[in-house]
Protein backbone atom coordinates (compact mmCIF):
# COMPACT_ATOMS: atom_id res chain seq x y z
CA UNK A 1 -27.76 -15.68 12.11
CA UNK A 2 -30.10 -14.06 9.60
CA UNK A 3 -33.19 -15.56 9.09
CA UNK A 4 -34.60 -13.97 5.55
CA UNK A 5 -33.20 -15.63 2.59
CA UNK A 6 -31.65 -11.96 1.38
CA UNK A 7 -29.74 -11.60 4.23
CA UNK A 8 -28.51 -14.76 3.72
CA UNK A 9 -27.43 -14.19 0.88
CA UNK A 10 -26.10 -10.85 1.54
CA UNK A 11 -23.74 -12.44 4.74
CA UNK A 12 -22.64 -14.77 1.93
CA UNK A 13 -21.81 -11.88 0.12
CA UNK A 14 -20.15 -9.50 2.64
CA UNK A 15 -17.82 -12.89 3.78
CA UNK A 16 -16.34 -13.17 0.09
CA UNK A 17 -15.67 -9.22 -0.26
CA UNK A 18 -14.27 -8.59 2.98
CA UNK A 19 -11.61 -12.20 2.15
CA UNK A 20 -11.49 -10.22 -1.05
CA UNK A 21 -10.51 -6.89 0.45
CA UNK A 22 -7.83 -8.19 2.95
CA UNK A 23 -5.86 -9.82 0.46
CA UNK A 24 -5.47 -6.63 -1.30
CA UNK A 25 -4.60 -4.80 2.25
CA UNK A 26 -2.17 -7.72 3.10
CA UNK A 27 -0.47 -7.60 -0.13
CA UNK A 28 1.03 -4.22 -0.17
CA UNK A 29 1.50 -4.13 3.89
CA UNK A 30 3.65 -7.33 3.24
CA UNK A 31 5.89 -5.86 0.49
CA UNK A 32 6.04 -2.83 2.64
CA UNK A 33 7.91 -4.12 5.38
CA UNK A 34 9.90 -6.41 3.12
CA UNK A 35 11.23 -3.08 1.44
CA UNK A 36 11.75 -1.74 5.41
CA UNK A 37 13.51 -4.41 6.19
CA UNK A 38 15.87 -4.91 3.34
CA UNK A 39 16.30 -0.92 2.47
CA UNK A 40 19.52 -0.88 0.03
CA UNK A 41 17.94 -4.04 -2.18
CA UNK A 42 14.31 -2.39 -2.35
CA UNK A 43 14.30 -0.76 -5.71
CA UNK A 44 13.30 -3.94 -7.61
CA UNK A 45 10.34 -4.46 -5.02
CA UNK A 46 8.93 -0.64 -5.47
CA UNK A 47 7.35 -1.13 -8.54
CA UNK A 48 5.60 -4.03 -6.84
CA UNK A 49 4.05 -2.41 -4.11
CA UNK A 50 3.16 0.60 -6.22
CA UNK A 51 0.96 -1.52 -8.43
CA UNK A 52 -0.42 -3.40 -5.20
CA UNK A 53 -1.50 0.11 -3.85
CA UNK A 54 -2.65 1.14 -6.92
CA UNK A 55 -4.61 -1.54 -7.03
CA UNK A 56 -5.96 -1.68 -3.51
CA UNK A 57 -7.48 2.02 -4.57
CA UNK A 58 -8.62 1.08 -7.60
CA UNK A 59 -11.14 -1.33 -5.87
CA UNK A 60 -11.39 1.15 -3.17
CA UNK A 61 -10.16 -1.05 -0.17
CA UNK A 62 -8.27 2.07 0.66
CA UNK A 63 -8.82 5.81 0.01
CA UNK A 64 -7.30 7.55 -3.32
CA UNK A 65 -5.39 10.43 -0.89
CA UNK A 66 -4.08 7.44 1.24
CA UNK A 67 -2.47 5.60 -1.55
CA UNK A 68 -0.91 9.00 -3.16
CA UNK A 69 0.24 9.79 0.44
CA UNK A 70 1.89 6.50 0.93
CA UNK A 71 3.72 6.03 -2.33
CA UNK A 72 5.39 9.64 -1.89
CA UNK A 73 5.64 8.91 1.97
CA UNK A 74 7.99 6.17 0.30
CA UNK A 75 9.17 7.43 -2.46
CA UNK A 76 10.63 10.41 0.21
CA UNK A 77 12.61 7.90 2.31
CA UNK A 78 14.00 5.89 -0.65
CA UNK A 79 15.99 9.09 -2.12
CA UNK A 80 19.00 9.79 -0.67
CA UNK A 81 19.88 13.54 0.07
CA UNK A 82 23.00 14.43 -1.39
CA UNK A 83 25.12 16.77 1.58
CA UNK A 84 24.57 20.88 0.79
CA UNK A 85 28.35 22.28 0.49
CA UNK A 86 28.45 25.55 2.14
CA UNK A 87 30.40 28.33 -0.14
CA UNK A 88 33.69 29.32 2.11
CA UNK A 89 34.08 32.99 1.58
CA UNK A 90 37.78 34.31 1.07
């Protein structure tokens, strides 16, 4: 236990922000494997978990690059490839 009244303070501090910061983790990791697990029904909950990533890298709970790479990590397994035809030649 600190014994100095700023690091008292400061313990106080780092206790609210890291309560703080795991909410905004827990948030988007929740609504992430809600959209895994429901997959068909997940387009109303994208918008959702965009904002709660944007968000999480807006207060800088999680890096810039790792919120762009997640949303079009996501973004890639929502769209569904359409089949190439192959040309038959006559």
């Amino acid at each position: 236990m600190p014994i100095i009244k700023s690091a008292k303070k400061k313990l106080k501090q780092d206790k609210k922000r890291t309560a703080r910061n795991t909410g905004y983790e827990r948030a988007f990791k929740k609504t992430l494997t809600k959209i895994g697990q429901k997959k068909g029904s997940a387009v109303n909950l994208i918008s959702t978990l965009y904002s709660q990533i944007d968000k999480a890298a807006k207060k800088k709970v999680i890096h810039k690059n790792k919120a762009k790479r997640l949303k079009a990590r996501l973004a890639k397994r929502l769209t569904v490839k359409k089949p190439v035809r192959s040309k038959s030649k006559k």
